[in-house]
Protein backbone atom coordinates (compact mmCIF):
# COMPACT_ATOMS: atom_id res chain seq x y z
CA UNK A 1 -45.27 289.94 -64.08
CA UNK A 2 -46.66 287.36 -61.15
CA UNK A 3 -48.13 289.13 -58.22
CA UNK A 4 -45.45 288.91 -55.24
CA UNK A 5 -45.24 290.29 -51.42
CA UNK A 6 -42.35 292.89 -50.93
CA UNK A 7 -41.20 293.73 -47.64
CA UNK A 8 -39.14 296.76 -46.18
CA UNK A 9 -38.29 297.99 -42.60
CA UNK A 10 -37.65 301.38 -40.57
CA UNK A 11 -36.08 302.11 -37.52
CA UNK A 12 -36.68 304.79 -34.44
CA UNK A 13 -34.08 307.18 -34.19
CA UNK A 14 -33.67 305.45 -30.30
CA UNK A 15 -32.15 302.69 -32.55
CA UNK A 16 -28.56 301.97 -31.17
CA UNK A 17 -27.80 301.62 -34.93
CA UNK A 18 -29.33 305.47 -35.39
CA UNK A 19 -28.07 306.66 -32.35
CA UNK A 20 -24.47 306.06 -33.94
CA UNK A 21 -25.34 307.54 -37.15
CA UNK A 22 -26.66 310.62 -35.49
CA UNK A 23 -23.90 311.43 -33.75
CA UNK A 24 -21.45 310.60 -36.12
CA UNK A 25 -23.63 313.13 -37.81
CA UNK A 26 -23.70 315.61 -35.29
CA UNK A 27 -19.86 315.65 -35.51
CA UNK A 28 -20.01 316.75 -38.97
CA UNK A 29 -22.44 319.08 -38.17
CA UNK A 30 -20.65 321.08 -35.53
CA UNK A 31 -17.60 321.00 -37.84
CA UNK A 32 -19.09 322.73 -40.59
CA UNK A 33 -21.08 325.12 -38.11
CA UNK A 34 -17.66 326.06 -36.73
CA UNK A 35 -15.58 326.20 -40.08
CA UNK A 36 -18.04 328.87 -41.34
CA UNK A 37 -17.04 330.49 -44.65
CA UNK A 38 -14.28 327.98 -44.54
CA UNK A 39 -16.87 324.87 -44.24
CA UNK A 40 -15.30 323.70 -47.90
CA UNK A 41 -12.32 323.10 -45.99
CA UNK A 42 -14.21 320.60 -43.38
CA UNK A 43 -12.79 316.61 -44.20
CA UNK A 44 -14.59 314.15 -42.15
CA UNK A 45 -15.30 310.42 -41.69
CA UNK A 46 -16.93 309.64 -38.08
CA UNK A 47 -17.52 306.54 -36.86
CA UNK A 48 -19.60 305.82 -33.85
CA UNK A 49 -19.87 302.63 -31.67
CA UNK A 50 -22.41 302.33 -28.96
CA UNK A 51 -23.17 299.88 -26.46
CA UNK A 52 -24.53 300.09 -22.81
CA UNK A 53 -23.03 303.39 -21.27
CA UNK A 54 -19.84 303.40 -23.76
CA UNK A 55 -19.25 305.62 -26.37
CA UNK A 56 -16.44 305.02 -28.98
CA UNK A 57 -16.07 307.72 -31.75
CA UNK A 58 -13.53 307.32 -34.07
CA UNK A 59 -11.81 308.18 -37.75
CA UNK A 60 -10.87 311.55 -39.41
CA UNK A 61 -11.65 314.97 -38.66
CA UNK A 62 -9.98 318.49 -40.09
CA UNK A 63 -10.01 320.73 -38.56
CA UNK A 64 -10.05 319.13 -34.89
CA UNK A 65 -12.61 319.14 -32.47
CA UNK A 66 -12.04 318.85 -28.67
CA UNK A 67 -13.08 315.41 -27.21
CA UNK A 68 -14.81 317.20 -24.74
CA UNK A 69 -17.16 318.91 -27.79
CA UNK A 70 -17.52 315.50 -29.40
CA UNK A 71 -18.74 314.32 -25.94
CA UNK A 72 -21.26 317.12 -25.28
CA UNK A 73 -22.70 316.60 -28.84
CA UNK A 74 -22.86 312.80 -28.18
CA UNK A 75 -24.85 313.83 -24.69
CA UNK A 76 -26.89 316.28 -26.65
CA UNK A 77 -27.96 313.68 -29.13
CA UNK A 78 -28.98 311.18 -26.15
CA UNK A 79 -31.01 313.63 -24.77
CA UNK A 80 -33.07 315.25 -27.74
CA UNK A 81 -33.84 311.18 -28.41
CA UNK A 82 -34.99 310.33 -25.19
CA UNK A 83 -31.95 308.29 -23.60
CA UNK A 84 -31.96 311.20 -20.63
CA UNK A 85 -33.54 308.72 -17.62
CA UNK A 86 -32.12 306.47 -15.25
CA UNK A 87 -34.61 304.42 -15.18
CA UNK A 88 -33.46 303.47 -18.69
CA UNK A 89 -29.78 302.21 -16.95
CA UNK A 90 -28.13 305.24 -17.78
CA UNK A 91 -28.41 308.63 -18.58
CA UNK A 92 -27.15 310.81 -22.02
CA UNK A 93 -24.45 312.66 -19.23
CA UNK A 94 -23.44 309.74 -17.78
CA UNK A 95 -21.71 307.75 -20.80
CA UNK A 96 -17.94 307.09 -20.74
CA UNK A 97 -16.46 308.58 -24.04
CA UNK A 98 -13.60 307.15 -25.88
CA UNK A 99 -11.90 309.18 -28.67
CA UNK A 100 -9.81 308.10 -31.11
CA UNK A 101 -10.21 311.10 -33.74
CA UNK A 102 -7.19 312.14 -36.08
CA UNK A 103 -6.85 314.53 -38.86
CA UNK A 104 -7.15 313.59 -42.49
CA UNK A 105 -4.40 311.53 -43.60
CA UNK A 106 -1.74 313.30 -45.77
CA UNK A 107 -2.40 310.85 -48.76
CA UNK A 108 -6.09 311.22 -48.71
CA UNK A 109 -6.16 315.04 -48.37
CA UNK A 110 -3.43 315.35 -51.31
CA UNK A 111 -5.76 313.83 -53.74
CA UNK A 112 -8.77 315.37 -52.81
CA UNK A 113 -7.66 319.28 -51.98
CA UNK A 114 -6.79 320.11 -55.34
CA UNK A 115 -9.27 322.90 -55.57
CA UNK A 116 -6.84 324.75 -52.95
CA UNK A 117 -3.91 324.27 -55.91
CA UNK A 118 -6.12 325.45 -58.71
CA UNK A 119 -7.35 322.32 -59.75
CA UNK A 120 -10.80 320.52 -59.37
CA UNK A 121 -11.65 319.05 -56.02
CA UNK A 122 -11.06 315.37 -56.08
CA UNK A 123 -13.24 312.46 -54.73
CA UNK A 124 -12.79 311.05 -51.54
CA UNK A 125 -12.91 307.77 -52.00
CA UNK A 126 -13.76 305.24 -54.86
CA UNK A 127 -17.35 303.60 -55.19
CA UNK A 128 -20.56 303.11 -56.85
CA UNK A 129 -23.53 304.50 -55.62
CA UNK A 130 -27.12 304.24 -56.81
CA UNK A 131 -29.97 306.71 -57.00
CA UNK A 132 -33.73 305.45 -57.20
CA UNK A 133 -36.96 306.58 -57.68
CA UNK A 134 -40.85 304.89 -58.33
CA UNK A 135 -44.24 306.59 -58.72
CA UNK A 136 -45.88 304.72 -55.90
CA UNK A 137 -46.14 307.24 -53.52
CA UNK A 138 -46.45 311.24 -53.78
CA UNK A 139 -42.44 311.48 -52.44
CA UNK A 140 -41.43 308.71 -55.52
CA UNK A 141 -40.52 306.21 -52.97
CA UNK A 142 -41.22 302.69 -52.52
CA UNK A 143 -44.73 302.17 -50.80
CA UNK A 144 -43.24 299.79 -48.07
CA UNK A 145 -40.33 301.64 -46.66
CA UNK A 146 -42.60 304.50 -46.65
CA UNK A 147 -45.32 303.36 -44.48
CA UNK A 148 -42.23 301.89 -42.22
CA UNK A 149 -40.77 305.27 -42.11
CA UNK A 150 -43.96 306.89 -41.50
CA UNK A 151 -45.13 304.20 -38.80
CA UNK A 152 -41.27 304.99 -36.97
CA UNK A 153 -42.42 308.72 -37.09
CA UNK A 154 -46.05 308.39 -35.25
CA UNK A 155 -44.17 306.52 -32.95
CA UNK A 156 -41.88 309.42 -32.29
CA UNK A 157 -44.93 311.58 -32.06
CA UNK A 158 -46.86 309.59 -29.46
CA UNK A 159 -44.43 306.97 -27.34
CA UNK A 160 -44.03 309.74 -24.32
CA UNK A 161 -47.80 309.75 -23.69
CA UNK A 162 -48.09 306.12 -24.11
CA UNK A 163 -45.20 304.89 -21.62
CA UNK A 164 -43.05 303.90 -24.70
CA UNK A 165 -39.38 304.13 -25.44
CA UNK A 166 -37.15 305.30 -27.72
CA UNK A 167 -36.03 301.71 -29.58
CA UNK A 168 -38.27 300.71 -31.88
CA UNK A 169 -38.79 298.86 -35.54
CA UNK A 170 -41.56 298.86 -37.91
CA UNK A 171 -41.98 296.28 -41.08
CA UNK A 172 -44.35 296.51 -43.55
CA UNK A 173 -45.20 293.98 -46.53
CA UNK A 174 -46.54 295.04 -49.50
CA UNK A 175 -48.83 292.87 -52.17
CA UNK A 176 -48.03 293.59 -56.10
CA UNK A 177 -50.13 292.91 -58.84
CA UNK A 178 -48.73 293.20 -62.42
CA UNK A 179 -45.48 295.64 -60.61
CA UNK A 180 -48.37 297.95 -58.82
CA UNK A 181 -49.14 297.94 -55.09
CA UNK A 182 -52.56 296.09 -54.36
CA UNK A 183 -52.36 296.15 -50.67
CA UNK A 184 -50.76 296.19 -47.61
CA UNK A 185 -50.38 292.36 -46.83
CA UNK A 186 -48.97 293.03 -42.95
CA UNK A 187 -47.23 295.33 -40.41
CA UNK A 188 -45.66 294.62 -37.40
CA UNK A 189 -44.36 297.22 -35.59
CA UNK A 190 -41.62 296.42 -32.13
CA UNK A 191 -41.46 299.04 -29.14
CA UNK A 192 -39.17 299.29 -26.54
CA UNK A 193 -41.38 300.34 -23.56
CA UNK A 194 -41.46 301.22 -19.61
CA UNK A 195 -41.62 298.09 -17.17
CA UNK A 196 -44.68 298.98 -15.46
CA UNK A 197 -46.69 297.73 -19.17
CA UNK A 198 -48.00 294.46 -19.63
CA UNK A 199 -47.90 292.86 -22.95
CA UNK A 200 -51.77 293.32 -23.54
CA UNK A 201 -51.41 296.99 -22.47
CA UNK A 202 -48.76 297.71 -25.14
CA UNK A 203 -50.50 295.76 -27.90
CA UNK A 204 -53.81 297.75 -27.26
CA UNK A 205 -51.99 301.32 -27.11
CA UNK A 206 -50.03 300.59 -30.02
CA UNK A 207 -52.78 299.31 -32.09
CA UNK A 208 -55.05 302.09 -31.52
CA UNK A 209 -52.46 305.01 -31.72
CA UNK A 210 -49.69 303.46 -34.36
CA UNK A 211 -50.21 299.92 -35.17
CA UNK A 212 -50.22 296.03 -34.66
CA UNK A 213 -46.56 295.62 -31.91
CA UNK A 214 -44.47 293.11 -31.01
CA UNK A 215 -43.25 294.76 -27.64
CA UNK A 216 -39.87 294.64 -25.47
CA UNK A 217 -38.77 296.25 -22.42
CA UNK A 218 -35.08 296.25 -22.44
CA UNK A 219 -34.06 298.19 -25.62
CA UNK A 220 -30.96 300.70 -26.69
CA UNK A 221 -27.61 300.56 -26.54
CA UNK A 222 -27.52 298.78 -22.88
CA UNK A 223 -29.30 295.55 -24.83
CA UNK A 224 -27.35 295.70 -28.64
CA UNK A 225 -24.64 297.61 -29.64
CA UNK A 226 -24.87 300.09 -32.30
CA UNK A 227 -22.37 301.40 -35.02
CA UNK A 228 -22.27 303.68 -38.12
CA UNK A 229 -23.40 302.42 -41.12
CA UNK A 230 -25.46 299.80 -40.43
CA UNK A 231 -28.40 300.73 -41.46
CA UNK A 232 -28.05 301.95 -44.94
CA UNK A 233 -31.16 299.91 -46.80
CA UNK A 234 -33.46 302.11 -44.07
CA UNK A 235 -31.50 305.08 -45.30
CA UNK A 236 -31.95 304.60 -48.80
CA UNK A 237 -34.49 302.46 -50.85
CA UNK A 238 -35.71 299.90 -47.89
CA UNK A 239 -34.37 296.86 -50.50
CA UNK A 240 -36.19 298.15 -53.61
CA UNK A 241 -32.80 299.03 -55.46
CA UNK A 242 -29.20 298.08 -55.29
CA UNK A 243 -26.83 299.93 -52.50
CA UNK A 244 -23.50 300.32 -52.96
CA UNK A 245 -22.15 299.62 -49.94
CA UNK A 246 -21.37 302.65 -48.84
CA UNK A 247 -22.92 304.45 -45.50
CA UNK A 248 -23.60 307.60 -45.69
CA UNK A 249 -23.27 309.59 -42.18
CA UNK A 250 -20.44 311.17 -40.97
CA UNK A 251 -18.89 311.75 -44.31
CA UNK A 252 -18.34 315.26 -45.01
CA UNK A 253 -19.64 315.82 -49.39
CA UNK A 254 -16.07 315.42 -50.58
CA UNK A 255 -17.04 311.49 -49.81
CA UNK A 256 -19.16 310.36 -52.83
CA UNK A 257 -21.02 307.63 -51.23
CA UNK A 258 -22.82 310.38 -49.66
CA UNK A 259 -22.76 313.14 -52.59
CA UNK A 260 -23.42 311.00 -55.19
CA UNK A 261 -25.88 308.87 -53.94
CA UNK A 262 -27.59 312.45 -53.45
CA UNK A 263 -27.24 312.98 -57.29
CA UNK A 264 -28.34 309.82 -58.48
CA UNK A 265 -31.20 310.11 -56.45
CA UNK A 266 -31.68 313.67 -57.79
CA UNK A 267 -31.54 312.20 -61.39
CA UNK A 268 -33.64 309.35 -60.50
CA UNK A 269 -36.49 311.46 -59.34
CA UNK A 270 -36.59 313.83 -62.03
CA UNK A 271 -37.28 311.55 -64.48
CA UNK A 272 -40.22 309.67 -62.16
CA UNK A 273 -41.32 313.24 -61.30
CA UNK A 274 -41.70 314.83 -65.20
CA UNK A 275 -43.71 311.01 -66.06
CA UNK A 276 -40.60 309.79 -68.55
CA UNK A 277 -40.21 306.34 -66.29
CA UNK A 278 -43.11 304.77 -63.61
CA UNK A 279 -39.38 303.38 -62.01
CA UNK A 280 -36.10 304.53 -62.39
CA UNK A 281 -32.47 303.78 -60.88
CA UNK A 282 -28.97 305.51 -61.78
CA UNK A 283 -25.65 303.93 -60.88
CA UNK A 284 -22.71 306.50 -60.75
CA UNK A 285 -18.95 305.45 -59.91
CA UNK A 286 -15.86 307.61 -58.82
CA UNK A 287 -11.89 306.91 -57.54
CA UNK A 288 -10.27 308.57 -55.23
CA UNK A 289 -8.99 311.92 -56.32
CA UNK A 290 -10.66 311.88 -59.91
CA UNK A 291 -12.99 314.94 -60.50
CA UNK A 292 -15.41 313.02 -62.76
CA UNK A 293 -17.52 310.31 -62.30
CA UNK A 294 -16.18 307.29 -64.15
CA UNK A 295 -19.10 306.14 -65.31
CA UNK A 296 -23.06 306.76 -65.42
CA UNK A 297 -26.22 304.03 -65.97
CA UNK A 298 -30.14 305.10 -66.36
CA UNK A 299 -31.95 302.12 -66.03
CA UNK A 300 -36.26 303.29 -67.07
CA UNK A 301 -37.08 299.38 -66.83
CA UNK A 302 -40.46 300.13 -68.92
CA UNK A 303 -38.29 301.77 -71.55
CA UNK A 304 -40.01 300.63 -74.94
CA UNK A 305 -39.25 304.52 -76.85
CA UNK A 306 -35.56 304.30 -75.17
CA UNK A 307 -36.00 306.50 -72.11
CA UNK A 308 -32.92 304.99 -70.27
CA UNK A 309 -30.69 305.65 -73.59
CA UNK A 310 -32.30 309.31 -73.96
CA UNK A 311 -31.64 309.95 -70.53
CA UNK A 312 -28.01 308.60 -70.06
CA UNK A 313 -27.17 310.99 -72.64
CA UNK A 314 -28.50 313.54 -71.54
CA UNK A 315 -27.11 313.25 -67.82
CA UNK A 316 -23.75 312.90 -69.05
CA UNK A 317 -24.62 316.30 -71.03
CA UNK A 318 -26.53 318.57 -68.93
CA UNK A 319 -25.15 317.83 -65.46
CA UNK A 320 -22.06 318.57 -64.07
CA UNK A 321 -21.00 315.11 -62.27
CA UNK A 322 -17.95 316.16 -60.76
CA UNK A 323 -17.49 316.28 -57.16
CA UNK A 324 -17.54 319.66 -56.75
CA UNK A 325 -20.82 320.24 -59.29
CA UNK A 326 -22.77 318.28 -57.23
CA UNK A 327 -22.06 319.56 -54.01
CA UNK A 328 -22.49 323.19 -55.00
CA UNK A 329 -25.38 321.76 -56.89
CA UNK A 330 -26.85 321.33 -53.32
CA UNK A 331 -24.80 323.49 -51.42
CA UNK A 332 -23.33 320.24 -49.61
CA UNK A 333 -21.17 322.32 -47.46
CA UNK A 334 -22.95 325.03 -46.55
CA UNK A 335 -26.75 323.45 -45.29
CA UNK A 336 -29.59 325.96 -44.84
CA UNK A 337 -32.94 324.64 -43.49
CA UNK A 338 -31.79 321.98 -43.07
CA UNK A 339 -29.32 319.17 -41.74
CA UNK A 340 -27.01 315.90 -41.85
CA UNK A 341 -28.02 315.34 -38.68
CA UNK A 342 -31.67 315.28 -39.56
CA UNK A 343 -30.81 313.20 -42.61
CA UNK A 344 -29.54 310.63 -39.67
CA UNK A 345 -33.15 308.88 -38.97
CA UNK A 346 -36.42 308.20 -40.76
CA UNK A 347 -34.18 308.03 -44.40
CA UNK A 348 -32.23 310.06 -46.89
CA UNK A 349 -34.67 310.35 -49.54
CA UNK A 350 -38.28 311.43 -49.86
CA UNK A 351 -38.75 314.11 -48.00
CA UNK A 352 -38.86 317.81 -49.14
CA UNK A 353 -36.41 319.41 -46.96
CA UNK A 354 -33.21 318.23 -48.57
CA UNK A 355 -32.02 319.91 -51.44
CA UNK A 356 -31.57 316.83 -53.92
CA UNK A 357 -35.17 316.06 -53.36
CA UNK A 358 -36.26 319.14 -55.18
CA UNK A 359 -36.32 320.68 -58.52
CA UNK A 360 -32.69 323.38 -59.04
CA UNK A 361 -33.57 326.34 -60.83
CA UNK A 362 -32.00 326.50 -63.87
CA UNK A 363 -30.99 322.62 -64.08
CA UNK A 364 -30.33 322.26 -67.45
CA UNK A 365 -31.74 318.09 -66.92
CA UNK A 366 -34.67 319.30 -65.36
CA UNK A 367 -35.51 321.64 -68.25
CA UNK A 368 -34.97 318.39 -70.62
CA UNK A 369 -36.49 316.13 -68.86
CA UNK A 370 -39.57 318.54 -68.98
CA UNK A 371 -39.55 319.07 -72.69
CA UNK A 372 -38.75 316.10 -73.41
CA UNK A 373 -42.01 314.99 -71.54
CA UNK A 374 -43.99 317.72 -73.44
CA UNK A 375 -43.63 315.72 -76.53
């Protein structure tokens, strides 16, 4: 293999794009906080548009919540990010809300509430969704959309004391050699920041407490607009692996773009982590109301003793695919230390406090994966 440059990017979570994703998030959230021991019951698909002091949320939500919740959480999602000053031309309690939530559509819930008639719950939606994982960095993630995703977090950590805002973008290129990272070929890192800041003063507090910027002043939702969804390569594998379309927040875990791209990234890096594959992706698929996933592919690219085979088999074996496996797999519906709304910036994958990044106990994969790895 030729030695090439590969290049991924992050995002603040002051990105308009992120700001709509968290919110959409927080929705789901305060659904499921409210449903309680009847969270399984939650159906949701938020959508969130943004753009200077207007808020649109629409789609499906059962059981309701009052527009004037939806417009508090909205507010309180503003705020936490930073989007709380005037000075900014507007403030998180100022924004004009527009609501065009409905419940679940009678079609949509028939196919997928079949757990409620005895049957298995069904999925809720059709789609293919991919799971990846590399041994490049401790997490299993691709070395470039790490670094972008750690770069976006320092700049969470420091922009108050440096006069900087809450839109930002970080991009980092990465040399190969022979498939392995070499070295970090370039960064450039874009900040939103307050007026009184020259250029040079920006550059020189960026590049001595995050890293080379390319600066801006006007930023957020009063410069771009920002929607749901559209920034699902940040979210998942920063370009290193197929997507399949499919955005992930607002979607309660009856939708498998979300679910199963959970699972196959659960798969994925439990064969990286037990040393059976240096790279690995997994493809699942589903249709609407089917239990089962339709179909399953373990790609181990440096698979010379069959490892992709081996493990195919053996996912289609030892885990339960079905919608409702994997999301008491994880305990989808019921989050504890941790949440979607947290899952909403800086990615999906990598980091420890989501359950599909960790080993289950008593995964019957994980245990074969392990001896399998023994020899």
């Amino acid at each position: 293999m030729k030695d090439y440059l590969f290049t991924s990017e992050s995002v603040s979570d002051g990105h308009p794009d992120k700001l709509a994703d968290q919110i959409s998030d927080a929705v789901l959230d305060e659904a499921l906080k409210r449903a309680g021991a009847d969270a399984a019951k939650v159906r949701c698909a938020c959508e969130t548009l943004v753009k200077g002091a207007e808020l649109v949320v629409a789609g499906e939500l059962t059981p309701a919540l009052p527009a004037a919740r939806i417009k508090e959480l909205a507010a309180e999602v503003l705020a936490r990010i930073g989007y709380d000053d005037a000075s900014l031309g507007f403030a998180a309690a100022a924004w004009k809300h527009h609501d065009f939530m409905s419940l679940q559509a009678a079609e949509i819930g028939e196919a997928v509430n079949k757990e409620e008639d005895g049957g298995e719950l069904g999925a809720g939606d059709q789609g293919l969704m991919f799971g990846y994982a590399c041994d490049e960095t401790p997490e299993l993630m691709p070395l470039a959309l790490s670094l972008s995703h750690a770069l976006m977090r320092r700049h969470k950590e420091v922009r108050a004391g440096l006069d900087l805002r809450p839109d930002a973008k970080s991009q980092v290129t990465v040399e190969y050699a022979a498939g392995v990272p070499k070295s970090v070929a370039k960064v450039v890192l874009s900040t939103q920041h307050a007026a009184s800041l020259d250029q040079a003063q920006v550059r020189k507090a960026v590049e001595e407490q995050i890293i080379k910027p390319v600066s801006f002043v006007k930023g957020g939702p009063m410069e771009d607009a920002g929607l749901t969804g559209r920034k699902i390569i940040v979210d998942t594998y920063g370009g290193s692996a197929p997507h399949g379309g499919g955005a992930f927040s607002g979607k309660d875990p009856t939708k498998v773009d979300r679910s199963a791209a959970y699972m196959a990234r659960y798969v994925a890096k439990t064969v990286v982590r037990h040393g059976l594959a240096r790279r690995c992706l997994v493809q699942l698929s589903y249709a609407i109301g089917r239990r089962d996933s339709l179909s399953v592919m373990v790609n181990a690219y440096d698979d010379g003793a069959g490892v992709g085979c081996a493990v195919q088999e053996a996912v289609r074996e030892r885990l339960d695919l079905s919608v409702k496996g994997i999301i008491d797999k994880f305990a989808l519906f019921h989050p504890a230390g941790w949440s979607y709304g947290a899952a909403a910036a800086f990615g999906h994958f990598g980091r420890a406090e989501f359950p599909w990044e960790n080993p289950v106990a008593g995964c019957a994969f994980d245990e074969w994966c392990q001896e399998r790895a023994a020899g």
